[in-house]
N, C-alpha and C. Protein backbone atom coordinates (compact mmCIF):
# COMPACT_ATOMS: atom_id res chain seq x y z
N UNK A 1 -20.31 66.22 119.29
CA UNK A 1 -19.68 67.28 118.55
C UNK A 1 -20.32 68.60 118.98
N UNK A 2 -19.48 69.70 119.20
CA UNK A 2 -20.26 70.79 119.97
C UNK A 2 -20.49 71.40 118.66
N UNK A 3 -21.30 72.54 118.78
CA UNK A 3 -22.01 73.75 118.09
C UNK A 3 -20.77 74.22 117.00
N UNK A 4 -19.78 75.09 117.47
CA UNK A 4 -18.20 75.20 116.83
C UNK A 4 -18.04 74.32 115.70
N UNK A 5 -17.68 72.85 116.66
CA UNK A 5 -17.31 71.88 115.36
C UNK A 5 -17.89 71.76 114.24
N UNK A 6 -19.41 71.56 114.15
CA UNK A 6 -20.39 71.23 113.51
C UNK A 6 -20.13 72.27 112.50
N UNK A 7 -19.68 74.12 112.39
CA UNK A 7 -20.23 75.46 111.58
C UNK A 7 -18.74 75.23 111.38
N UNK A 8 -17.82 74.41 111.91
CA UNK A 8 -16.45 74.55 111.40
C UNK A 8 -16.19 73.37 110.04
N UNK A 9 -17.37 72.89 110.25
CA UNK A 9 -17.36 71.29 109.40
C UNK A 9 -18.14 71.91 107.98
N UNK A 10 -18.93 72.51 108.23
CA UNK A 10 -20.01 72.63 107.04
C UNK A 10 -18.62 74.42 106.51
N UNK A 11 -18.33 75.34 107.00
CA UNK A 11 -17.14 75.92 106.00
C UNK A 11 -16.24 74.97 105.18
N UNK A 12 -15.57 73.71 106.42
CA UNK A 12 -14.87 73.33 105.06
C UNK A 12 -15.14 72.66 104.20
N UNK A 13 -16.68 72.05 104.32
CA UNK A 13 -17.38 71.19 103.40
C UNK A 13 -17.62 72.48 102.53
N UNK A 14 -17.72 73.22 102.46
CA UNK A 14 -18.71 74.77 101.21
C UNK A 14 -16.96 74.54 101.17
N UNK A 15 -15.93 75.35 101.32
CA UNK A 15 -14.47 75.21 100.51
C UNK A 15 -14.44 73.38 99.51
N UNK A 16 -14.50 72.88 100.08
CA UNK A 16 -13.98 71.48 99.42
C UNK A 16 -15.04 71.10 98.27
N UNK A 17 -16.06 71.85 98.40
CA UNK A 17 -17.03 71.27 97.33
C UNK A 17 -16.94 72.49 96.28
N UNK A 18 -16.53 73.53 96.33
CA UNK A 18 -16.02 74.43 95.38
C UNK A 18 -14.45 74.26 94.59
N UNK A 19 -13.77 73.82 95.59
CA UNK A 19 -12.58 72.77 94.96
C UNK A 19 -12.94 71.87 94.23
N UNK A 20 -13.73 71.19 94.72
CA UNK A 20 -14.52 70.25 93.73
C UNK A 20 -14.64 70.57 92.65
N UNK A 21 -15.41 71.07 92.23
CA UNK A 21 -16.71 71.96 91.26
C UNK A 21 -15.38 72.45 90.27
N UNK A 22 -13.82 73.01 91.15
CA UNK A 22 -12.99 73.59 89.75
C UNK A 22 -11.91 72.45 89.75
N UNK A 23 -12.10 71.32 90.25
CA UNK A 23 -11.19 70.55 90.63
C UNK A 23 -10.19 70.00 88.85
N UNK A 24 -10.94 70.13 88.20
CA UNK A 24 -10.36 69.64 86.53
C UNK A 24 -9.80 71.10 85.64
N UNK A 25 -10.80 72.08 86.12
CA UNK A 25 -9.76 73.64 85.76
C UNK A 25 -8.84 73.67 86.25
N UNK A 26 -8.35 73.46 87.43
CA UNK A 26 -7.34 73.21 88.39
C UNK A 26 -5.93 72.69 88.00
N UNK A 27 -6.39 71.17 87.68
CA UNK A 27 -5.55 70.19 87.36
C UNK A 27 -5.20 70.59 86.11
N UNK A 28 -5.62 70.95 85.33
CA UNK A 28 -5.07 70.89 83.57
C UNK A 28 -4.14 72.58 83.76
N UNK A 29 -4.79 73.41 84.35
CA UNK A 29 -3.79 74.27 84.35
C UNK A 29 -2.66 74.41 84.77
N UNK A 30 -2.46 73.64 86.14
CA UNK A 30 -1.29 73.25 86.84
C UNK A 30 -0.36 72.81 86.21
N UNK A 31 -1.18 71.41 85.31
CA UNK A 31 -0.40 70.62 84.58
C UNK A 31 0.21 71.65 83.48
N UNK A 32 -0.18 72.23 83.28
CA UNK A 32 0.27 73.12 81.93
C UNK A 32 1.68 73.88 82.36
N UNK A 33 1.35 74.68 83.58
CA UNK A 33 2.47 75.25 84.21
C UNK A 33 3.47 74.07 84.87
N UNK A 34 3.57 73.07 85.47
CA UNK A 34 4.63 72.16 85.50
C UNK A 34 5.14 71.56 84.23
N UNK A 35 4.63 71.91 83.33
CA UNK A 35 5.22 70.94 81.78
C UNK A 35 5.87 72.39 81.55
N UNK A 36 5.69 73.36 81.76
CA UNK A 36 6.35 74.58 80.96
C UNK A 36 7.74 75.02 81.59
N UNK A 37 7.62 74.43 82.60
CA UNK A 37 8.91 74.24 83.85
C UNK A 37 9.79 73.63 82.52
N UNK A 38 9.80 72.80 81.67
CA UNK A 38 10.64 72.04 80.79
C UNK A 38 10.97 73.05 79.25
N UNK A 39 12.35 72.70 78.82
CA UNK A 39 12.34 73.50 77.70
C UNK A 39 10.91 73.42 76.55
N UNK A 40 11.13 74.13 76.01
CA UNK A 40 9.69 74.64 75.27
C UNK A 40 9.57 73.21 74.30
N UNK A 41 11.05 72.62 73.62
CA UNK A 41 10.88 71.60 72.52
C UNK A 41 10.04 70.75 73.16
N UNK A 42 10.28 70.15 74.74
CA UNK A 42 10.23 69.20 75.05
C UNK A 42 8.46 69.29 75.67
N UNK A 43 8.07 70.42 76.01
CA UNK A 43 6.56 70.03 76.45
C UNK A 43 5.36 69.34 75.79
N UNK A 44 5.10 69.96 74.88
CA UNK A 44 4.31 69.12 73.64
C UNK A 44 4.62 67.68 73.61
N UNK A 45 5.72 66.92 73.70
CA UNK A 45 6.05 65.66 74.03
C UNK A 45 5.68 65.03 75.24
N UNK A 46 6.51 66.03 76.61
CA UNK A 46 5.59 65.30 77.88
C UNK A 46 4.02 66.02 78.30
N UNK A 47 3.35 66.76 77.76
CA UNK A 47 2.14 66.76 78.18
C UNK A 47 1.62 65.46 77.09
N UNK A 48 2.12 65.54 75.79
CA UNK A 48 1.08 64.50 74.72
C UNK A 48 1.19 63.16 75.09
N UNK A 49 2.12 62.69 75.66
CA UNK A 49 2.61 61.21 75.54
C UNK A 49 2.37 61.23 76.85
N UNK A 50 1.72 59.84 77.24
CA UNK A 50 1.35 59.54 78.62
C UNK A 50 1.69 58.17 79.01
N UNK A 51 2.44 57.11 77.71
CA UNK A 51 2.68 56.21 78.01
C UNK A 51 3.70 56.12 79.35
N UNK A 52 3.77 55.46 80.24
CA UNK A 52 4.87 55.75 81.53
C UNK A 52 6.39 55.06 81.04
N UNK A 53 6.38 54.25 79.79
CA UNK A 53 7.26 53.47 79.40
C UNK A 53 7.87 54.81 78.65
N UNK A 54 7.24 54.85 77.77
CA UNK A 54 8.04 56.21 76.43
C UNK A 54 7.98 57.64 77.51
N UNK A 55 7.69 57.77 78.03
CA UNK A 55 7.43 59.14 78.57
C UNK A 55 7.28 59.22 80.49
N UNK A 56 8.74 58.57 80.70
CA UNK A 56 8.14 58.68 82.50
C UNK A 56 7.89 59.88 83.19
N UNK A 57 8.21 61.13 82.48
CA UNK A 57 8.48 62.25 83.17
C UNK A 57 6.93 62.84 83.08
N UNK A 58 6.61 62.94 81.63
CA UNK A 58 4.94 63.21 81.19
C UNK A 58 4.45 62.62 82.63
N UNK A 59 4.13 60.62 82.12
CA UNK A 59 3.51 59.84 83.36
C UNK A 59 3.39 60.07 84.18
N UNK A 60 4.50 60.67 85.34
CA UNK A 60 4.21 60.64 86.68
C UNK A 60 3.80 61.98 86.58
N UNK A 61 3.99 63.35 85.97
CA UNK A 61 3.51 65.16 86.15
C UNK A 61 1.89 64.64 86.51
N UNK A 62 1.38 63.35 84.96
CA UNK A 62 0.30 63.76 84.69
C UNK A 62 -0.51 62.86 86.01
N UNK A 63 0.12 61.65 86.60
CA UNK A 63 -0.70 60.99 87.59
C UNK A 63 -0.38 61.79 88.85
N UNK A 64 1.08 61.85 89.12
CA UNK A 64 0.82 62.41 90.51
C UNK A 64 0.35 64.09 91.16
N UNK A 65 0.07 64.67 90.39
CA UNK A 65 0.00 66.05 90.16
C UNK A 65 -1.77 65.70 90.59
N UNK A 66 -2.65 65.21 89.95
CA UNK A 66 -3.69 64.41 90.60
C UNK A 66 -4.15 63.78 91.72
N UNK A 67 -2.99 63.15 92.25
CA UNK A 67 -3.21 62.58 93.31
C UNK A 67 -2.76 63.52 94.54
N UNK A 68 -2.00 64.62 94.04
CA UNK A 68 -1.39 65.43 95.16
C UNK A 68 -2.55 66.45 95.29
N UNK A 69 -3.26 66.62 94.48
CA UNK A 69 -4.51 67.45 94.28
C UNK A 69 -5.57 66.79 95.06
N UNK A 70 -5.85 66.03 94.99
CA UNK A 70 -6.95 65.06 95.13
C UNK A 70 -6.39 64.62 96.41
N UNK A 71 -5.63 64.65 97.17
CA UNK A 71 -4.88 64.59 98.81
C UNK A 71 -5.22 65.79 99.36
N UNK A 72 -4.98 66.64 98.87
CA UNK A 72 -5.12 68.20 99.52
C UNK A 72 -6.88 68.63 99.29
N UNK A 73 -7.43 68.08 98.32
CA UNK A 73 -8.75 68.56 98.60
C UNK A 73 -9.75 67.49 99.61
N UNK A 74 -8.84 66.17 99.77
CA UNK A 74 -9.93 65.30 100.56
C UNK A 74 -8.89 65.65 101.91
N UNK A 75 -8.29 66.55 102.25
CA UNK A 75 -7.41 66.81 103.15
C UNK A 75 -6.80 65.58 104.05
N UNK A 76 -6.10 64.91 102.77
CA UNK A 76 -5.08 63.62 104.01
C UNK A 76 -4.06 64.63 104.74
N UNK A 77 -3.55 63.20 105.27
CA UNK A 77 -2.45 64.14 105.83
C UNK A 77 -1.11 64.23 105.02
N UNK A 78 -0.62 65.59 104.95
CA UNK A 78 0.90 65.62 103.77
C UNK A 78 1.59 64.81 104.13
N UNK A 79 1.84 63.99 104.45
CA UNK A 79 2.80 62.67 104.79
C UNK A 79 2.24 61.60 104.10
N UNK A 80 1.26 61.67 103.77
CA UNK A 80 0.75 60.90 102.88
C UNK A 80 0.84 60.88 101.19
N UNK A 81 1.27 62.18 101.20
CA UNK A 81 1.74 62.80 99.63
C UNK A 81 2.95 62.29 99.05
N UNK A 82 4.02 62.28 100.09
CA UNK A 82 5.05 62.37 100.40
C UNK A 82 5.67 61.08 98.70
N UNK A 83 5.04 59.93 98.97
CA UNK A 83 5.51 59.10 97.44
C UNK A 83 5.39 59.82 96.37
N UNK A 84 3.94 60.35 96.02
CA UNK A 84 3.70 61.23 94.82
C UNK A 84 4.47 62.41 94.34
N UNK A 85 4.77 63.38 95.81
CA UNK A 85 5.84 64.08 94.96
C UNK A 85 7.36 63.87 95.22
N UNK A 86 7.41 62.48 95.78
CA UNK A 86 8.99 62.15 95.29
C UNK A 86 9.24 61.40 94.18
N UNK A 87 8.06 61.22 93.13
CA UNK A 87 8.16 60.51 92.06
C UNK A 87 8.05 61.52 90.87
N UNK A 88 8.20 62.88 91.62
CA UNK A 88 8.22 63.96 90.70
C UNK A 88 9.56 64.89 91.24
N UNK A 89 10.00 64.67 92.13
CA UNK A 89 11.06 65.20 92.58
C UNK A 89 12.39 64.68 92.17
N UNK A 90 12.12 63.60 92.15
CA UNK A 90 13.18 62.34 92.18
C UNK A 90 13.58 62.93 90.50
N UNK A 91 12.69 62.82 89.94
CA UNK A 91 13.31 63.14 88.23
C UNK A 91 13.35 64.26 88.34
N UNK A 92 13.46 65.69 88.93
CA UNK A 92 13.91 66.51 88.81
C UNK A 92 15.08 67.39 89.36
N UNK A 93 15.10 66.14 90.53
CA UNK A 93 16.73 65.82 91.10
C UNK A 93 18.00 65.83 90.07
N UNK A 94 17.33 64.96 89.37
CA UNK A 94 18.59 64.88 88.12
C UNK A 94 19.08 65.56 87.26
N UNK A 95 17.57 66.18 87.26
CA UNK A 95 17.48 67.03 85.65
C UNK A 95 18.20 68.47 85.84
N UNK A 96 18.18 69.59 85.38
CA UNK A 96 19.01 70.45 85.35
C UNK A 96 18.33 71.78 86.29
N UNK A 97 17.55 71.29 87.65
CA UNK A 97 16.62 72.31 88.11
C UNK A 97 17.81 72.83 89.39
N UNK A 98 17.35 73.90 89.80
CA UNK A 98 18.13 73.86 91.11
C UNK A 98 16.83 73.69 92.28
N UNK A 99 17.21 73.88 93.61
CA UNK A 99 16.21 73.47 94.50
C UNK A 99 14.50 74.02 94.15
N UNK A 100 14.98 75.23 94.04
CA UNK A 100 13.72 75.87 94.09
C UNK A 100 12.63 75.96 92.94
N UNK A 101 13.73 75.61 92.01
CA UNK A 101 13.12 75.09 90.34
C UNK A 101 12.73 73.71 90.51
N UNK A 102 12.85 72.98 91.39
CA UNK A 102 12.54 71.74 91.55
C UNK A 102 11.34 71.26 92.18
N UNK A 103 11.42 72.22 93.41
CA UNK A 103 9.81 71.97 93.84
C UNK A 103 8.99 73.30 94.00
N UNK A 104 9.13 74.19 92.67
CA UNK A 104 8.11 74.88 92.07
C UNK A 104 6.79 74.47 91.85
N UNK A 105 6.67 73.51 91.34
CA UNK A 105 5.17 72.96 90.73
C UNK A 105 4.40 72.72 92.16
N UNK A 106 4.43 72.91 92.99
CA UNK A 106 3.81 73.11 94.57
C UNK A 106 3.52 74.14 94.25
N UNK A 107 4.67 75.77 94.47
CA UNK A 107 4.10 77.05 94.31
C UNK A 107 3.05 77.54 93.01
N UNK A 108 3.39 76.49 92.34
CA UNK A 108 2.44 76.82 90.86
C UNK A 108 0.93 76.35 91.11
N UNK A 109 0.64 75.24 92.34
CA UNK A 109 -0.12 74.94 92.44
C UNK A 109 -1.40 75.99 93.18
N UNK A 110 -0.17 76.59 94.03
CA UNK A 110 -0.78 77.83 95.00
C UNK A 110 -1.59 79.14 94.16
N UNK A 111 -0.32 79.46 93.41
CA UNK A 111 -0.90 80.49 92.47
C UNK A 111 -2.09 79.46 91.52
N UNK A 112 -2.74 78.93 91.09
CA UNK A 112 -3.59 78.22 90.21
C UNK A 112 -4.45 78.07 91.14
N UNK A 113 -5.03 77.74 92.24
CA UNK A 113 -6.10 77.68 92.76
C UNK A 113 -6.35 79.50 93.33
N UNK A 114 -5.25 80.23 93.77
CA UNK A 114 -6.13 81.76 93.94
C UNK A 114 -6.53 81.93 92.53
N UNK A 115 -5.95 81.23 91.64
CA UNK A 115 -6.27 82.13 90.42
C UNK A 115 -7.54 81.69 90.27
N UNK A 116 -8.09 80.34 90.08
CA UNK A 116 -9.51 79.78 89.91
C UNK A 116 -10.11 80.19 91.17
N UNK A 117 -10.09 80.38 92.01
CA UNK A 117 -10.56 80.27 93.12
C UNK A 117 -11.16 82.23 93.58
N UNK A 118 -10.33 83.25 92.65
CA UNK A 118 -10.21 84.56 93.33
C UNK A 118 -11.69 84.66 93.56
N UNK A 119 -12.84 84.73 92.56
CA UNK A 119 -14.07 85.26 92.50
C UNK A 119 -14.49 85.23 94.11
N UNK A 120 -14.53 83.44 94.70
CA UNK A 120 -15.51 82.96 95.17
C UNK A 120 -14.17 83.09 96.63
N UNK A 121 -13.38 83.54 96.72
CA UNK A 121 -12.51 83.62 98.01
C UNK A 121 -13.25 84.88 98.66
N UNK A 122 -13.82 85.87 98.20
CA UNK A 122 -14.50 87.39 98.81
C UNK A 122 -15.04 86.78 99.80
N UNK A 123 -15.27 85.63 99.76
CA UNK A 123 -16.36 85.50 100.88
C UNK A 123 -15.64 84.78 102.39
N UNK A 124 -16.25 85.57 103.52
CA UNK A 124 -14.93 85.14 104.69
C UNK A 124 -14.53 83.66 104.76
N UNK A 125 -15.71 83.03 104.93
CA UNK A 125 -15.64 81.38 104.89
C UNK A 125 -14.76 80.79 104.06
N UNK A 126 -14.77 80.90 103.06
CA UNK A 126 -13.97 80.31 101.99
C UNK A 126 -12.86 80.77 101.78
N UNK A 127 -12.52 82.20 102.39
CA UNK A 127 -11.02 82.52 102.54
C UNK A 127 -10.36 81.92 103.60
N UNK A 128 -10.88 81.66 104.84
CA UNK A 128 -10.04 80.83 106.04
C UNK A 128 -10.18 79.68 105.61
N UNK A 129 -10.66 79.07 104.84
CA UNK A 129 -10.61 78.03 104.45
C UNK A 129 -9.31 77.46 103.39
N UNK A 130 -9.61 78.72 102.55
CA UNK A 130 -8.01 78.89 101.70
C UNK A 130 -6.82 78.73 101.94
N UNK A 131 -6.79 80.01 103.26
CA UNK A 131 -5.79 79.99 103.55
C UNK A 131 -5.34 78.94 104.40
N UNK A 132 -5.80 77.96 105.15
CA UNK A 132 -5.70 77.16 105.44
C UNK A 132 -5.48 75.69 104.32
N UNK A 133 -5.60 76.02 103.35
CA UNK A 133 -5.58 74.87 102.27
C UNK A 133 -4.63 75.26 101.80
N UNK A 134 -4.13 76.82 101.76
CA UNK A 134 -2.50 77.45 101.13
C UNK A 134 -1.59 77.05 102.10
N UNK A 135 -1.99 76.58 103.28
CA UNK A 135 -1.09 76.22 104.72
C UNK A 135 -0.40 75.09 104.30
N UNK A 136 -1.47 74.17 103.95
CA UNK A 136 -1.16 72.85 103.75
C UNK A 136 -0.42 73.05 102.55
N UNK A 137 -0.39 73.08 101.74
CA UNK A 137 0.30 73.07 100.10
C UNK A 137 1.84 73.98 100.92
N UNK A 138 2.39 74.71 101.98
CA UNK A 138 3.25 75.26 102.56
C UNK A 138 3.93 74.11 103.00
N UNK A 139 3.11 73.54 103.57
CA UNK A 139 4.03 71.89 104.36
C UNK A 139 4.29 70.97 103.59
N UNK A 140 3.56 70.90 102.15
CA UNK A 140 4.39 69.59 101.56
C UNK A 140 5.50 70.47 100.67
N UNK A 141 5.82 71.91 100.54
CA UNK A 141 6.96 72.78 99.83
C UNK A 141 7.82 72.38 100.76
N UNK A 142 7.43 72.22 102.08
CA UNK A 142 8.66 72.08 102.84
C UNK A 142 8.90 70.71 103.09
N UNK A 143 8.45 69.89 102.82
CA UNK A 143 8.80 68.54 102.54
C UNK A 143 9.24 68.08 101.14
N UNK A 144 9.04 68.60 100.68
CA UNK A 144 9.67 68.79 99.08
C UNK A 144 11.19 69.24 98.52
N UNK A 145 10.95 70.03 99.79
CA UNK A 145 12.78 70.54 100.01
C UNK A 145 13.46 69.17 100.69
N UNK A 146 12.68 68.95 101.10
CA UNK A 146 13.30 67.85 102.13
C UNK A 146 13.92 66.70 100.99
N UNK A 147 12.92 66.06 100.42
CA UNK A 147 13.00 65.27 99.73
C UNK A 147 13.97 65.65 98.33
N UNK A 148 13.85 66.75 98.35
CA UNK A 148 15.05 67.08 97.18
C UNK A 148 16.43 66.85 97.30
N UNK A 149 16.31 67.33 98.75
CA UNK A 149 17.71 67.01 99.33
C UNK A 149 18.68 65.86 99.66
N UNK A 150 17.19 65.10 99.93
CA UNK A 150 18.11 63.90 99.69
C UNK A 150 18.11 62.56 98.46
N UNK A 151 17.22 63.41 97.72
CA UNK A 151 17.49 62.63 96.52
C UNK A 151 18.89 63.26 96.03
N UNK A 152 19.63 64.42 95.98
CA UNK A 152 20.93 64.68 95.51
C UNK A 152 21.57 64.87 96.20
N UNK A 153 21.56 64.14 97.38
CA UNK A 153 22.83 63.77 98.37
C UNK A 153 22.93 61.55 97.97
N UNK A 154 21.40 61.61 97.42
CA UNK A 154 21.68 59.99 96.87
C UNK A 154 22.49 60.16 95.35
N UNK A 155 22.28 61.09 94.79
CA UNK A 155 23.30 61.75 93.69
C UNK A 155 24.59 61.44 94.04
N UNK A 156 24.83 62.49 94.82
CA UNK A 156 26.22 62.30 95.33
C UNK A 156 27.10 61.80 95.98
N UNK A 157 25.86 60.52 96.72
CA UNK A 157 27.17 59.18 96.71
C UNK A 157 27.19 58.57 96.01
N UNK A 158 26.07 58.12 94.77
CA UNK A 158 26.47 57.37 93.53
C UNK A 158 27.76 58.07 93.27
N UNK A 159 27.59 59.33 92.58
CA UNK A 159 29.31 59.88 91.95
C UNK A 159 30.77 59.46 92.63
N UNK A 160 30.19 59.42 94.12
CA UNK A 160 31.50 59.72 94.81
C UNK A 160 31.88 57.97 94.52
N UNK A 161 31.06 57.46 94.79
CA UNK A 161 31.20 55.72 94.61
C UNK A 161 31.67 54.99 93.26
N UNK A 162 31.21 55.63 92.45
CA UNK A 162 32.02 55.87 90.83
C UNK A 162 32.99 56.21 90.85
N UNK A 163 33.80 57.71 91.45
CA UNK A 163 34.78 57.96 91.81
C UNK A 163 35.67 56.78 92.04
N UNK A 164 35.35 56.29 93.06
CA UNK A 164 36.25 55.58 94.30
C UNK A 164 36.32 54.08 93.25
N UNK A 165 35.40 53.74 92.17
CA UNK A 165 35.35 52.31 91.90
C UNK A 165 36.53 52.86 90.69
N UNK A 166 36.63 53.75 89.97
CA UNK A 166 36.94 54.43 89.31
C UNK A 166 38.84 54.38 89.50
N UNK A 167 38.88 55.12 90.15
CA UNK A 167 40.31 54.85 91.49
C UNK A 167 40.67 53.64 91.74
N UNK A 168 40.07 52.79 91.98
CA UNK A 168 40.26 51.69 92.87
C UNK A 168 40.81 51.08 91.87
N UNK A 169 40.21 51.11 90.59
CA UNK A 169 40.51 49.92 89.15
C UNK A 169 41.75 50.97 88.42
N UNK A 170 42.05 52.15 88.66
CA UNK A 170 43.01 52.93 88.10
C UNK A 170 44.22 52.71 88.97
N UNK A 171 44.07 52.33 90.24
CA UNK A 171 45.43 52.29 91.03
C UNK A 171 45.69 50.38 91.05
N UNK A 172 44.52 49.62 90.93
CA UNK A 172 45.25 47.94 90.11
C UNK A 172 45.82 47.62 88.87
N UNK A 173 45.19 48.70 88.22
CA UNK A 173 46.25 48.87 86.85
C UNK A 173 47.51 49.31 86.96
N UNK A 174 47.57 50.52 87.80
CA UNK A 174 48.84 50.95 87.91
C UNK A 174 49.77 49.57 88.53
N UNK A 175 49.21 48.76 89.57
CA UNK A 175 49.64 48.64 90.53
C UNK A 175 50.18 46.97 89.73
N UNK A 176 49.69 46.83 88.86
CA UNK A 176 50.10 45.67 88.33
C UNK A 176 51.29 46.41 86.70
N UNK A 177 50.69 47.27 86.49
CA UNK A 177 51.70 47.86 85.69
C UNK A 177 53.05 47.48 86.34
N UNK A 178 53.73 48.31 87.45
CA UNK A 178 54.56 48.18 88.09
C UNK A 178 54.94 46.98 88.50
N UNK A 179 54.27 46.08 88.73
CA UNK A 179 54.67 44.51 89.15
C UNK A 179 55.40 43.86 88.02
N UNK A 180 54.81 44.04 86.38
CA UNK A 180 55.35 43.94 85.40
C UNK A 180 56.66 44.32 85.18
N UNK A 181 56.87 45.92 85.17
CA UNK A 181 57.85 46.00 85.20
C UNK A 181 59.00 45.64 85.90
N UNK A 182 58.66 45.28 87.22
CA UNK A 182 59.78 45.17 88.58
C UNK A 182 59.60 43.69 87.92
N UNK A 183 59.15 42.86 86.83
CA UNK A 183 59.52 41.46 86.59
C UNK A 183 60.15 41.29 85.21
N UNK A 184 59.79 42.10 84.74
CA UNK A 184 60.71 42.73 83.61
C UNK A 184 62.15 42.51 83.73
N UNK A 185 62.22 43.67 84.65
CA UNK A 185 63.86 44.27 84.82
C UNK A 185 64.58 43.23 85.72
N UNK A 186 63.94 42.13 86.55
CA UNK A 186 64.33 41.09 87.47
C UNK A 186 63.44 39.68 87.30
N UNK A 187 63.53 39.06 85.97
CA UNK A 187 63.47 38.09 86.01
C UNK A 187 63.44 37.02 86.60
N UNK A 188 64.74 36.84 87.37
CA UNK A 188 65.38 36.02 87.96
C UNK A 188 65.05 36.18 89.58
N UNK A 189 64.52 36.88 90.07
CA UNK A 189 63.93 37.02 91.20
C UNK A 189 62.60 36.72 91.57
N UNK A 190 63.19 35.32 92.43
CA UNK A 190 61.40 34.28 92.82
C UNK A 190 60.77 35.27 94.24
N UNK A 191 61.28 36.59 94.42
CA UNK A 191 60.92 37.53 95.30
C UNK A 191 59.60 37.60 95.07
N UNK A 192 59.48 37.92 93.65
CA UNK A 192 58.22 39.00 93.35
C UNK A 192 57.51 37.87 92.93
């Protein structure tokens, strides 16, 4: 390992161990701002309730919001995130967000660490370090889009497939309606 590597290793060890150190200020505030993403009745319910049975939406904010934290400070690679926040995406696919309301709680994450983080960023080290840790939290927003997208394009072939099953059983009704009648009015015809 040359000279470089070694003073490039010990910056991001001094960043990651100050992540550390606010790593639970971090998390509870985040969490606070992704539960507030939800109407006001409903937060007090999914931050309090953590059962994953009564409360899947609480469950997964409160586990994977952790683990997406705890990825980005042991720096995996964002492809590795990728389950955690589609188990937070996925329910907000449904819910009444549009894209960008959907994978907000990324950008909320950004703003919440400058915010814990402003004091001790003055210092050069720990700002290239930042910004490099704001890099990363950039690539799973954009995988987040990703994943949004096609959780409500999986939306929208359920509907369209409802549609079509929908149709399909509305035109055998019809379609025997009419057989009825054409046996109705012609009895006597071993045609039909």
């Amino acid at each position: 390992m040359t000279e470089d590597q070694i003073i490039e290793r010990s910056k991001s060890a001094m960043f990651k161990d100050l992540l550390k150190e606010k790593q639970r200020e971090i998390l509870e505030s985040w969490r606070d701002l992704v539960y507030n993403t939800y109407p006001h009745d409903a937060v007090k319910f999914l931050s309090g309730q953590k059962d994953r049975f009564a409360n899947p939406v609480g469950h997964f904010i409160h586990t994977e919001t952790e683990t997406i934290l705890n990825g980005l400070i042991d720096d995996v690679d964002p492809a590795d995130l990728t389950e955690s926040m589609d188990k937070i995406i996925r329910i907000r696919s449904v819910q009444d967000f549009s894209p960008s309301q959907a994978v907000t709680f990324l950008r909320q994450l950004k703003d919440t660490v400058r915010e814990k983080l402003n004091g001790e960023l003055s210092d050069r080290q720990n700002y290239e370090q930042y910004l490099s840790f704001d890099s990363r939290i950039d690539s799973l927003i954009d995988m987040a889009f990703d994943i949004y997208s096609k959780c409500r394009e999986q939306v929208f072939e359920i509907k369209v497939n409802e549609v079509k099953k929908r149709s399909a059983v509305l035109f055998e009704r019809a379609s025997r309606s009419e057989r009825y009648k054409t046996e109705k009015n012609n009895p006597n015809d071993s045609s039909i």
